[in-house]
C-alpha atoms as a PDB file:
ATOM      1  CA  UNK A   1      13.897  20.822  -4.242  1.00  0.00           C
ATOM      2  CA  UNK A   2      13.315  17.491  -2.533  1.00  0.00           C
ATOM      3  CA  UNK A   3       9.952  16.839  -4.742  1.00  0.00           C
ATOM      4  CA  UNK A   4      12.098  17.359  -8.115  1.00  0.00           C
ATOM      5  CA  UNK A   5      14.383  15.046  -7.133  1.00  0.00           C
ATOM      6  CA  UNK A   6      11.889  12.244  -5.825  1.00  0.00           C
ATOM      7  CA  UNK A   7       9.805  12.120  -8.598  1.00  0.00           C
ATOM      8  CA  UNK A   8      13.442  12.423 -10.435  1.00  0.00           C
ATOM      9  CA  UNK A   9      14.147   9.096  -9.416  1.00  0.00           C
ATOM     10  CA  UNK A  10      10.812   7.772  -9.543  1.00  0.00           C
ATOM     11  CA  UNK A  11      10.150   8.429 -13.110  1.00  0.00           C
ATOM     12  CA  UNK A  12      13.847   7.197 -14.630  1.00  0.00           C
ATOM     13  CA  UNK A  13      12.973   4.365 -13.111  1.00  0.00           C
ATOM     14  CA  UNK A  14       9.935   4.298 -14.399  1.00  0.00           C
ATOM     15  CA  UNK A  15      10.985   4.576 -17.964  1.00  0.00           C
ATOM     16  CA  UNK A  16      13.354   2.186 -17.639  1.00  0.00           C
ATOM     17  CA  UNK A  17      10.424  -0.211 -16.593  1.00  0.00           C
ATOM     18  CA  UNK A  18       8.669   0.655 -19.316  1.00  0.00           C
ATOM     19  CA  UNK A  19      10.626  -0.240 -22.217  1.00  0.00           C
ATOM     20  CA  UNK A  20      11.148  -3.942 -20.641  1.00  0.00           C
ATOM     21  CA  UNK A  21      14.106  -3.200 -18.129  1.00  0.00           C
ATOM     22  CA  UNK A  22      12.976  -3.431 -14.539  1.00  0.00           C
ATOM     23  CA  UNK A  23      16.274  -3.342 -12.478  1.00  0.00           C
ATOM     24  CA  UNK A  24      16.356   0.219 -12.253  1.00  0.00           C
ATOM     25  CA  UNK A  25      13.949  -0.079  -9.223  1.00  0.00           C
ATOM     26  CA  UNK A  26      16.695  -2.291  -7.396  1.00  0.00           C
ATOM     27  CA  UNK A  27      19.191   0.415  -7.715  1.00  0.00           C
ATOM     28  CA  UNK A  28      17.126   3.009  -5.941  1.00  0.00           C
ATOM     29  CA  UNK A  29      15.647   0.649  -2.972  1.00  0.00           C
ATOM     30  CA  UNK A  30      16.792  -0.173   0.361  1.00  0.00           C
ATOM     31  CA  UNK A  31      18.265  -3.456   1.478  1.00  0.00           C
ATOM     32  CA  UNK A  32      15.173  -4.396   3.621  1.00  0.00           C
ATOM     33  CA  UNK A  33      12.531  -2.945   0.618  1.00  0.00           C
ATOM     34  CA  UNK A  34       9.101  -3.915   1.026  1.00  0.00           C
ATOM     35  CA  UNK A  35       6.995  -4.942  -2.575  1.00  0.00           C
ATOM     36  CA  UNK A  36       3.217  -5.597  -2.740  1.00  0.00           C
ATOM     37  CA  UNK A  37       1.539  -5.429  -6.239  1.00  0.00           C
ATOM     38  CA  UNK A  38      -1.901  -7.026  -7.349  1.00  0.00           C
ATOM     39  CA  UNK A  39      -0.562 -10.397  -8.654  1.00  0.00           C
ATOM     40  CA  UNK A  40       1.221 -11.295  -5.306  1.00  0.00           C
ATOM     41  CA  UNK A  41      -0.270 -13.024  -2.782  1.00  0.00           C
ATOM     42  CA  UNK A  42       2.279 -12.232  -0.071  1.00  0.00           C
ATOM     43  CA  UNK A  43       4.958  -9.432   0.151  1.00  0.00           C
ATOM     44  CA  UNK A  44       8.346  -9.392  -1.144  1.00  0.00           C
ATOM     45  CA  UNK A  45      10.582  -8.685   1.649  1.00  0.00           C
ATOM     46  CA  UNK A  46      14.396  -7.886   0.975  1.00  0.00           C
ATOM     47  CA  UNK A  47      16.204  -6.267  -1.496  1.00  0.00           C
ATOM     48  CA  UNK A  48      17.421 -10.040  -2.895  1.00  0.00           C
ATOM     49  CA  UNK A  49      14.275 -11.328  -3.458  1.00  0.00           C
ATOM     50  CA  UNK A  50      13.134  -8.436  -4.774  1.00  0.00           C
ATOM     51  CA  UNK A  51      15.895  -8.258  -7.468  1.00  0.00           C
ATOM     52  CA  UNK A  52      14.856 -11.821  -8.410  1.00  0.00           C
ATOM     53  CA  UNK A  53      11.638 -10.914  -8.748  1.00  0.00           C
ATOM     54  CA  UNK A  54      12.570  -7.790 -11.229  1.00  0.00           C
ATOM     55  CA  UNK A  55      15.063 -10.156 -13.375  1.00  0.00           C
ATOM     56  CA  UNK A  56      11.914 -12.212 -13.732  1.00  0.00           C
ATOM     57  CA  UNK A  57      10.558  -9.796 -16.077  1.00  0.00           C
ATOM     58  CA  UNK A  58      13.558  -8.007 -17.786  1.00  0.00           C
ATOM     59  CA  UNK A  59      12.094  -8.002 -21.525  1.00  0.00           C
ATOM     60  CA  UNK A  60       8.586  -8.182 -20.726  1.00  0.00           C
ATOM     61  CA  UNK A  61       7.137  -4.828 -20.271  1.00  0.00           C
ATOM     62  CA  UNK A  62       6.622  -2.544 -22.898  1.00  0.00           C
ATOM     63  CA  UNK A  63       4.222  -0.073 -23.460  1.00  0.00           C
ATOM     64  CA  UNK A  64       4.241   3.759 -24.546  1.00  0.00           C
ATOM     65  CA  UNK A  65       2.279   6.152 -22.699  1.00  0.00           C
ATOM     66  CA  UNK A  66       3.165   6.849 -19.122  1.00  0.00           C
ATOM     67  CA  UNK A  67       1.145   9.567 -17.239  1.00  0.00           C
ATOM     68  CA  UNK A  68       1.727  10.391 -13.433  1.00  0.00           C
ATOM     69  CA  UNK A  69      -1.121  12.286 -12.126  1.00  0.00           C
ATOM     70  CA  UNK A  70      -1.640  14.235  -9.049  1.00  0.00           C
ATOM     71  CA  UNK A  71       2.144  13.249  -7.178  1.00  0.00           C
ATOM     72  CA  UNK A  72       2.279  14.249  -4.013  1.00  0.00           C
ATOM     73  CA  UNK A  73       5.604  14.523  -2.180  1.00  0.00           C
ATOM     74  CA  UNK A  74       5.693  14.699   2.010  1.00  0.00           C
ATOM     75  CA  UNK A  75       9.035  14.897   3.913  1.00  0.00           C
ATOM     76  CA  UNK A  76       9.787  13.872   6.979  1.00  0.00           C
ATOM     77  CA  UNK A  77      13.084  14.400   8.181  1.00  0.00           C
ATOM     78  CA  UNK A  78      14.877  11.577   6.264  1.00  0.00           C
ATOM     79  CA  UNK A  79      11.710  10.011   5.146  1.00  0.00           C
ATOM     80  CA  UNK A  80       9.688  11.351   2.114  1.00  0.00           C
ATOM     81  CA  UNK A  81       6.158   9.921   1.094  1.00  0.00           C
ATOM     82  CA  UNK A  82       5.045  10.169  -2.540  1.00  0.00           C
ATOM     83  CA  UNK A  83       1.644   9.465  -3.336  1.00  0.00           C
ATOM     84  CA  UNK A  84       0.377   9.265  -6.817  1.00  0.00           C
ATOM     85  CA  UNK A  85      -1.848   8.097  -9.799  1.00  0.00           C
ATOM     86  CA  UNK A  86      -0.483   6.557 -12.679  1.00  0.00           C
ATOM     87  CA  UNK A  87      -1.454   5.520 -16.345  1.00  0.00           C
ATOM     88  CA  UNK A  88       0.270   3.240 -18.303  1.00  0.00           C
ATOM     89  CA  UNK A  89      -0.828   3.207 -22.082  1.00  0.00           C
ATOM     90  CA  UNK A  90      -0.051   0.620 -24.492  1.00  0.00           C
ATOM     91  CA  UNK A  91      -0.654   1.246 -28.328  1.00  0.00           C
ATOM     92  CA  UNK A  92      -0.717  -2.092 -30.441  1.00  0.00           C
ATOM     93  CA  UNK A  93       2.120  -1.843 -33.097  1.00  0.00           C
ATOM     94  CA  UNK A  94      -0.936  -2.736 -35.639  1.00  0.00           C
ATOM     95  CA  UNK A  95      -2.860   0.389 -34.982  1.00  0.00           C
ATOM     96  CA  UNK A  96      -5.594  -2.011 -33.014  1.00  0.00           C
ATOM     97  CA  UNK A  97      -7.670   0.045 -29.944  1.00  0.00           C
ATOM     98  CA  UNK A  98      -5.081   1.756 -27.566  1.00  0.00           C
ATOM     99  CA  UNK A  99      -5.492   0.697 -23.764  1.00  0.00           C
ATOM    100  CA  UNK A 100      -5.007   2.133 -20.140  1.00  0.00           C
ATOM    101  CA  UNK A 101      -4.367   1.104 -17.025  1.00  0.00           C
ATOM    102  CA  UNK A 102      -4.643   3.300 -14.206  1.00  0.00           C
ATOM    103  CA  UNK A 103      -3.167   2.367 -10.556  1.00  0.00           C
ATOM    104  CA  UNK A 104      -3.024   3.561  -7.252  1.00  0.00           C
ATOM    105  CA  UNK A 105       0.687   3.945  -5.869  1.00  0.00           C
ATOM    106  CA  UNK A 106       2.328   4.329  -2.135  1.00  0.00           C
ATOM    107  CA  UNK A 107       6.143   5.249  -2.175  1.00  0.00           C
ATOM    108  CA  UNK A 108       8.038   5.399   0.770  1.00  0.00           C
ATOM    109  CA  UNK A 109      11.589   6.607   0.539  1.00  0.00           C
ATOM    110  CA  UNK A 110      14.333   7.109   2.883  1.00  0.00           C
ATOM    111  CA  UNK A 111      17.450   8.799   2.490  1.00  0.00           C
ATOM    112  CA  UNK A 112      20.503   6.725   3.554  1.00  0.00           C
ATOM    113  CA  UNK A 113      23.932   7.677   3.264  1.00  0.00           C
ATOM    114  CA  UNK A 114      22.679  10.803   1.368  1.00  0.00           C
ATOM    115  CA  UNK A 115      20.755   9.132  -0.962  1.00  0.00           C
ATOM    116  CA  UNK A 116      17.082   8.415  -1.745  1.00  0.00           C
ATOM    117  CA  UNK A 117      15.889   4.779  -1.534  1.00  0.00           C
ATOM    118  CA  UNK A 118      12.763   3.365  -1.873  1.00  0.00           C
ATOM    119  CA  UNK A 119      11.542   1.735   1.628  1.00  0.00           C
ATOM    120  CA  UNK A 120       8.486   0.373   0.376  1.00  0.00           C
ATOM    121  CA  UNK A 121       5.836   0.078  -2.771  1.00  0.00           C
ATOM    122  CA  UNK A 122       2.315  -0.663  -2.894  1.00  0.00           C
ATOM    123  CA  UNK A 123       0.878  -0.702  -6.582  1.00  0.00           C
ATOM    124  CA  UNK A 124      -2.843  -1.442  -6.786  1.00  0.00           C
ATOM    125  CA  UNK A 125      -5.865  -1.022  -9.542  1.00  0.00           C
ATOM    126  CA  UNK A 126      -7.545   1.886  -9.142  1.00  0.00           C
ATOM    127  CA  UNK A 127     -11.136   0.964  -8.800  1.00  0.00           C
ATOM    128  CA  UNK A 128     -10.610  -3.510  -8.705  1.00  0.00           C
ATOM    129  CA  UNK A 129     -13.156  -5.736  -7.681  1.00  0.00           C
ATOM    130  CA  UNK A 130     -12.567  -9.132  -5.732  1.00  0.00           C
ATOM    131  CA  UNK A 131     -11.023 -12.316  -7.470  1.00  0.00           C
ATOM    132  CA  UNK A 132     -13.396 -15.311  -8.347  1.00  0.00           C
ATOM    133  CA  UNK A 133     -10.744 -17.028  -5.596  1.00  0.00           C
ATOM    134  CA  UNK A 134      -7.886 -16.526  -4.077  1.00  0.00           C
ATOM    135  CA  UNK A 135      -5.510 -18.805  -2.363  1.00  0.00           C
ATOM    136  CA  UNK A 136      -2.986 -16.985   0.424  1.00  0.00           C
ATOM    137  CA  UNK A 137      -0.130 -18.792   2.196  1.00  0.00           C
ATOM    138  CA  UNK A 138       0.375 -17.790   5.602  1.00  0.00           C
ATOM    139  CA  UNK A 139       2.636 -18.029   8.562  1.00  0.00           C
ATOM    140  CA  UNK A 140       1.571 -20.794  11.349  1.00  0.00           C
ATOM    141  CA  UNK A 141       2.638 -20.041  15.115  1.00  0.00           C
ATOM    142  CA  UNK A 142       2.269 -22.246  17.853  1.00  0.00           C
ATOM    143  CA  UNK A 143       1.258 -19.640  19.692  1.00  0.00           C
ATOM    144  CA  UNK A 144       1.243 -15.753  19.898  1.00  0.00           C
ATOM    145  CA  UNK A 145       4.344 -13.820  19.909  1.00  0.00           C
ATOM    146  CA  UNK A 146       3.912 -10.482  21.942  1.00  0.00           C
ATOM    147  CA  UNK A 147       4.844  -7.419  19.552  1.00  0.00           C
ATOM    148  CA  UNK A 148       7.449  -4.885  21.065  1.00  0.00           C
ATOM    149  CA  UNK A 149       8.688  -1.932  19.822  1.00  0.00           C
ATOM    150  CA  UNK A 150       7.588   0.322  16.995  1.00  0.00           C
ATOM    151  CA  UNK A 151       5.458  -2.447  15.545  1.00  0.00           C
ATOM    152  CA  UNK A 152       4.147  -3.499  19.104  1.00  0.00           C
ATOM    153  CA  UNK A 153       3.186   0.421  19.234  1.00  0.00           C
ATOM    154  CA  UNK A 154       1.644   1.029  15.892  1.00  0.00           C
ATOM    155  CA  UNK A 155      -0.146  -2.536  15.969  1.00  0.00           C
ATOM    156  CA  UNK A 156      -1.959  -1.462  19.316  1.00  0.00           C
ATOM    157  CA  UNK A 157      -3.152   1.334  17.694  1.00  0.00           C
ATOM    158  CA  UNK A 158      -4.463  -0.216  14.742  1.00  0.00           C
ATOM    159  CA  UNK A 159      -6.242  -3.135  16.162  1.00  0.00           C
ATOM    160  CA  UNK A 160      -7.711  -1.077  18.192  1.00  0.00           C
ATOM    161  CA  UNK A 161      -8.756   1.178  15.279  1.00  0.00           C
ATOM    162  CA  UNK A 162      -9.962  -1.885  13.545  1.00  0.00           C
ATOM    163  CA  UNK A 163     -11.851  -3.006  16.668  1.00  0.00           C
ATOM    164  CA  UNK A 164     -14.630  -0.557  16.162  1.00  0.00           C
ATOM    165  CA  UNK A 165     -14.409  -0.630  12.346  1.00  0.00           C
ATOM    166  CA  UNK A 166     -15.451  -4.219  11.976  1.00  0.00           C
ATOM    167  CA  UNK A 167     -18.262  -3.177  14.082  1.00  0.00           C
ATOM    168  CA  UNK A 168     -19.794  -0.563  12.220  1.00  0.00           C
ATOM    169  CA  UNK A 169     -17.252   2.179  13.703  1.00  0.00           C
ATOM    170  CA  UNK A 170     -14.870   4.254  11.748  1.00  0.00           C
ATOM    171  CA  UNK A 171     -13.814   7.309  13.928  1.00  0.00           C
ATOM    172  CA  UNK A 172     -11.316   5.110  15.634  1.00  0.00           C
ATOM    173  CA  UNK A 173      -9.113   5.683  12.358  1.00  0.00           C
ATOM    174  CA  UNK A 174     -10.008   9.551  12.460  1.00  0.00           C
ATOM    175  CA  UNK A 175      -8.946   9.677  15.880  1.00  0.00           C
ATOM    176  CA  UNK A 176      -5.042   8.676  15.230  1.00  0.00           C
ATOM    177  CA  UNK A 177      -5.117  10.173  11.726  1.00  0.00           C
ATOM    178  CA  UNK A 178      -2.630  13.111  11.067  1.00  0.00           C
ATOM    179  CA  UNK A 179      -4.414  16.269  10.152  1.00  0.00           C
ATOM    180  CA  UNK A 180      -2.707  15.894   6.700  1.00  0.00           C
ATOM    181  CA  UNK A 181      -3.204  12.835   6.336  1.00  0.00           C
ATOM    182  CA  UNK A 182      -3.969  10.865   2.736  1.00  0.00           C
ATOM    183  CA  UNK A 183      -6.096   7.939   1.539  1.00  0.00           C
ATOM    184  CA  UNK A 184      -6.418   5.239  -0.873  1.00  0.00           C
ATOM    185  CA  UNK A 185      -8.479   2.025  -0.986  1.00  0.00           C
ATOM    186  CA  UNK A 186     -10.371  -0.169  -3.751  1.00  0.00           C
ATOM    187  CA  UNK A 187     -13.054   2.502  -4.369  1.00  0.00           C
ATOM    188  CA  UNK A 188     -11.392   6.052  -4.361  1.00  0.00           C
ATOM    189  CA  UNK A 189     -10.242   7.875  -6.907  1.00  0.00           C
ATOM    190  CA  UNK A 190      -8.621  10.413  -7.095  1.00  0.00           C
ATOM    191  CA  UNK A 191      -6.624  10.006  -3.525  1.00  0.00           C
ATOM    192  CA  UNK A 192      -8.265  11.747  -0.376  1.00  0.00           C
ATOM    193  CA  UNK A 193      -6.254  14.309   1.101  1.00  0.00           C
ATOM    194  CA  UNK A 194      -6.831  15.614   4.288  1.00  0.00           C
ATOM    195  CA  UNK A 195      -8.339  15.155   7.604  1.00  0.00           C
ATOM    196  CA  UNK A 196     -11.769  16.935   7.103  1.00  0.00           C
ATOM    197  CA  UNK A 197     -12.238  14.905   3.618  1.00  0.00           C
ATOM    198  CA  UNK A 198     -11.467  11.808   5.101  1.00  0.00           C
ATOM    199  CA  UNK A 199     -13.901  12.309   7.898  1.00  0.00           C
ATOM    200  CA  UNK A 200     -16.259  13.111   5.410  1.00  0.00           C
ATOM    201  CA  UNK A 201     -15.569   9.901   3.269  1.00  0.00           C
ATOM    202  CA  UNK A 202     -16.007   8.037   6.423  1.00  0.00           C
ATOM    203  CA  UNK A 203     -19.503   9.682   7.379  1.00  0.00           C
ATOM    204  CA  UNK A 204     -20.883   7.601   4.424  1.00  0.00           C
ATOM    205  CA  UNK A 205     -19.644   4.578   5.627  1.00  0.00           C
ATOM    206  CA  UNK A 206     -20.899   5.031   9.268  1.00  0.00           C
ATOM    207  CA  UNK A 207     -22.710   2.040  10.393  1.00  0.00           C
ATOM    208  CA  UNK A 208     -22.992  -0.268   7.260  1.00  0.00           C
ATOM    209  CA  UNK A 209     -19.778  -1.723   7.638  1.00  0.00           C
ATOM    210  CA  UNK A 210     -19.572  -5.575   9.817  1.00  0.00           C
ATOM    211  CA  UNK A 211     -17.083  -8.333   9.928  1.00  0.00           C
ATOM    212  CA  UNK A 212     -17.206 -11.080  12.827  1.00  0.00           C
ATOM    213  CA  UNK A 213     -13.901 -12.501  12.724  1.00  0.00           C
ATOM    214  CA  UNK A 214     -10.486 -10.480  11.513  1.00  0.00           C
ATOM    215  CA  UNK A 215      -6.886 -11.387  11.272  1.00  0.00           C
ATOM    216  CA  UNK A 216      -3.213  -9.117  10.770  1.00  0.00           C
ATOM    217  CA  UNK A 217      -1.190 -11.740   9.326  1.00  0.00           C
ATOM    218  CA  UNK A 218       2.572 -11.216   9.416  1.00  0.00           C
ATOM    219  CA  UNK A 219       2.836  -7.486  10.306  1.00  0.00           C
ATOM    220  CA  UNK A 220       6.096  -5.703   9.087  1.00  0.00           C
ATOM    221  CA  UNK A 221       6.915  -2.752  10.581  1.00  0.00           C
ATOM    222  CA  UNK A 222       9.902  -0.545   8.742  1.00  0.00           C
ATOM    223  CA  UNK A 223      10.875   2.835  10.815  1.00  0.00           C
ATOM    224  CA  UNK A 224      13.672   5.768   9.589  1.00  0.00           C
ATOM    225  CA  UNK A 225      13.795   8.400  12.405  1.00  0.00           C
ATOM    226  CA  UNK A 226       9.763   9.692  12.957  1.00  0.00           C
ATOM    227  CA  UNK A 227       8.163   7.714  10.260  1.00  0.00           C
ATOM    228  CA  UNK A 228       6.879   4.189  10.698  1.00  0.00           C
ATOM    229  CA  UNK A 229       5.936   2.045   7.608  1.00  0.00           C
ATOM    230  CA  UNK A 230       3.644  -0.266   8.540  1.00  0.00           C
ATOM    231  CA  UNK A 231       2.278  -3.425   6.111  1.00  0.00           C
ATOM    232  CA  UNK A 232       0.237  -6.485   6.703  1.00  0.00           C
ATOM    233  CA  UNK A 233      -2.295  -8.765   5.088  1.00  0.00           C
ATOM    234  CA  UNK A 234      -5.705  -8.841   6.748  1.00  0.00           C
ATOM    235  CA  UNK A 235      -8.311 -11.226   6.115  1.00  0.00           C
ATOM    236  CA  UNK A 236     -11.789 -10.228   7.251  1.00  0.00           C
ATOM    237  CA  UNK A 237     -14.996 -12.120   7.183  1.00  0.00           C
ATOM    238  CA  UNK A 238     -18.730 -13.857   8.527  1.00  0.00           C
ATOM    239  CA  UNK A 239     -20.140 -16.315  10.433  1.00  0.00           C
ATOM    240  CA  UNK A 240     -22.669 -18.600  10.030  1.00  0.00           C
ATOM    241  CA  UNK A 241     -24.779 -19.244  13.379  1.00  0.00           C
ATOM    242  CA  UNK A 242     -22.841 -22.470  13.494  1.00  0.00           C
ATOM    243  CA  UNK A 243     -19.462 -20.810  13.812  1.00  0.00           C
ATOM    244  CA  UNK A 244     -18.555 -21.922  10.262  1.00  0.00           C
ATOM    245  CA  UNK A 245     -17.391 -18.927   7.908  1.00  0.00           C
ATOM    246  CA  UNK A 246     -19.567 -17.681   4.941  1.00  0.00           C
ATOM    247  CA  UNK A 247     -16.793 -15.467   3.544  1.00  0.00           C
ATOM    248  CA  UNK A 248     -13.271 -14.212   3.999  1.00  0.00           C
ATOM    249  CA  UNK A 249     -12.117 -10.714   2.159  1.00  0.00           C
ATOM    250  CA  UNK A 250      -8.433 -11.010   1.612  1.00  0.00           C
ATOM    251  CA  UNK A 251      -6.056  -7.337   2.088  1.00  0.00           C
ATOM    252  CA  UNK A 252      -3.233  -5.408   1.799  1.00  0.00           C
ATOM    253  CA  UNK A 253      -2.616  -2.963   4.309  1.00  0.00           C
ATOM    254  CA  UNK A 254       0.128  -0.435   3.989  1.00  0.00           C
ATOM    255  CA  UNK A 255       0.075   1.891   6.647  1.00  0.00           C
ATOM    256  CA  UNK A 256       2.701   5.022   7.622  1.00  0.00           C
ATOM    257  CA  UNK A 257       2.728   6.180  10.917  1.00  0.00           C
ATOM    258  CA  UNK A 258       4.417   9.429  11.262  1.00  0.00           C
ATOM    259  CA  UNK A 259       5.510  10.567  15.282  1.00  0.00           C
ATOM    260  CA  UNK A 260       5.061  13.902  16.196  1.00  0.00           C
ATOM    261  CA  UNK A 261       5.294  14.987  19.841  1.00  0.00           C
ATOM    262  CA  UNK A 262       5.642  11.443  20.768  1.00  0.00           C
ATOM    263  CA  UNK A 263       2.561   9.943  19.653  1.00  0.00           C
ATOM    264  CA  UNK A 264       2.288   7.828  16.379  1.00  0.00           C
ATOM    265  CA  UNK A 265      -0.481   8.877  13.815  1.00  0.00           C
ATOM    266  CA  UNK A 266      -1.612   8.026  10.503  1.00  0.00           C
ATOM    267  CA  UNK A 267       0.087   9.873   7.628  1.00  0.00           C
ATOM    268  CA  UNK A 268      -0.978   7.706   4.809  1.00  0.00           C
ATOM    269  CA  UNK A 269      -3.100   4.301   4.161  1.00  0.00           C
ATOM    270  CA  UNK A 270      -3.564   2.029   0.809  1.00  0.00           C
ATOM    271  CA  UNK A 271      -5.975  -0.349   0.978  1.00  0.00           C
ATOM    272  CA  UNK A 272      -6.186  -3.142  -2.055  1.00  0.00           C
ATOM    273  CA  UNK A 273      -7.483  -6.825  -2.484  1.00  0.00           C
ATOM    274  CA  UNK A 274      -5.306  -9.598  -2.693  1.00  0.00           C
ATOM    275  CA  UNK A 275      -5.144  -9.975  -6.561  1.00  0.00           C
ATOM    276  CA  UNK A 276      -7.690  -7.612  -7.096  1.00  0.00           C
ATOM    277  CA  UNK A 277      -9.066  -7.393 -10.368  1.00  0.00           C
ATOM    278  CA  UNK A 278      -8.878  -4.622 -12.740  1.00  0.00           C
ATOM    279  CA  UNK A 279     -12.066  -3.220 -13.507  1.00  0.00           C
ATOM    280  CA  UNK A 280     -12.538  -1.596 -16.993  1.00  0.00           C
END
């Protein structure tokens, strides 16, 4: 059964991580493997700089409890989506207070050669607030390059989505959203599933959301067969009357697209802050 042998993978790697060896992750990920957790300010991009990254930390993670709550597996073809909850609980070895963490997590795998690798993570607190500051390199162009292909296609819709979001809008999300489509962002817990739930979710927030100026910085697009992984930063943010800007929110966006009958729609979306903070 393809969800036993998902979460399979997902949770030896996960013990490995646990008791303070990381690498199992690079093992079971793609060569073009997409990263984004809460203390990064950009992506990791690449299976090389990914297994840098993981080295980093070999021997620095330990804790005891590990909980996954509520996984839910989706296949596509050669792409499989597994959505989940997860609590990591660390007991001091002096008996002091026991503490959780709970986070939000986006798996994309794709099967290559026969096996299972992961495409793309996005780890995020469940429930985090905004960073006192946050500083976040990004890409300079000289000027605009057009977008073609899957990420020209997906992009479209999106900006178009975001369009009427950022102006108090949100049914231009509902209306390329997959009937089984799933949720996450800084404030839900547990994940919304569904089209009717989300539309629900998105009732409340009808008209009380506004943003003048927005920005996808360095869009990524990943695709295996029908399923497109989509991931960006976005900044969004006000203007003074002056055209000076009072604030700037800083994102991550991963976004999969699945195609059925030719048309792209939403299948999943996590939405986090740029080193969001955990809140207790």
């Amino acid at each position: 059964m393809l969800e036993h042998e998902i979460l399979s993978l997902e949770r030896g790697a996960m013990e490995r991580w646990r008791q303070g060896d990381p690498l199992g992750w690079a093992e079971i990920s793609t060569p073009d493997v997409t990263y984004v957790d809460p203390g990064m300010v950009k992506p990791i991009t690449g299976l090389g700089e990914y297994s840098r990254f993981l080295e980093s930390l070999v021997g620095k993670i330990h804790y005891q409890g590990s909980e996954f709550i509520e996984p839910r597996v989706v296949e596509l073809g050669d792409m499989a989506l597994l959505t989940y909850n997860y609590r990591s609980i660390f007991i001091p070895a002096d008996g002091g207070q026991q503490r959780q963490t709970l986070w939000n997590t986006t798996e994309v795998y794709c099967r290559q050669a026969g096996q299972w690798r992961i495409a793309h993570t996005h780890w995020s607190y469940v429930r985090h607030r905004l960073p006192a500051r946050v500083e976040v390199p990004v890409p300079v162009e000289q000027a605009a390059q057009p977008l073609g292909g899957a990420l020209g296609e997906v992009m479209a819709l999106e900006s178009a989505a975001m369009e009427r979001w950022r102006k108090g809008d949100p049914w231009g999300f509902i209306e390329i959203s997959a009937p089984d489509v799933s949720y996450i962002d800084t404030g839900t817990s547990p994940r919304i599933d569904g089209i009717e739930p989300l539309r629900a979710e998105y009732a409340t927030r009808a008209g009380k959301i506004f943003f003048d100026i927005m920005d996808f910085v360095d869009p990524q697009v990943q695709v295996c067969g029908d399923l497109a992984t989509l991931v960006y930063r976005f900044f969004s943010g006000g203007l003074r009357p002056d055209g000076t800007i009072t604030r700037n929110t800083a994102w991550y966006c991963s976004e999969v697209f699945v195609r059925r009958a030719g048309v792209w729609r939403i299948l999943h979306t996590q939405w986090s802050f740029i080193q969001g903070v955990r809140q207790e």
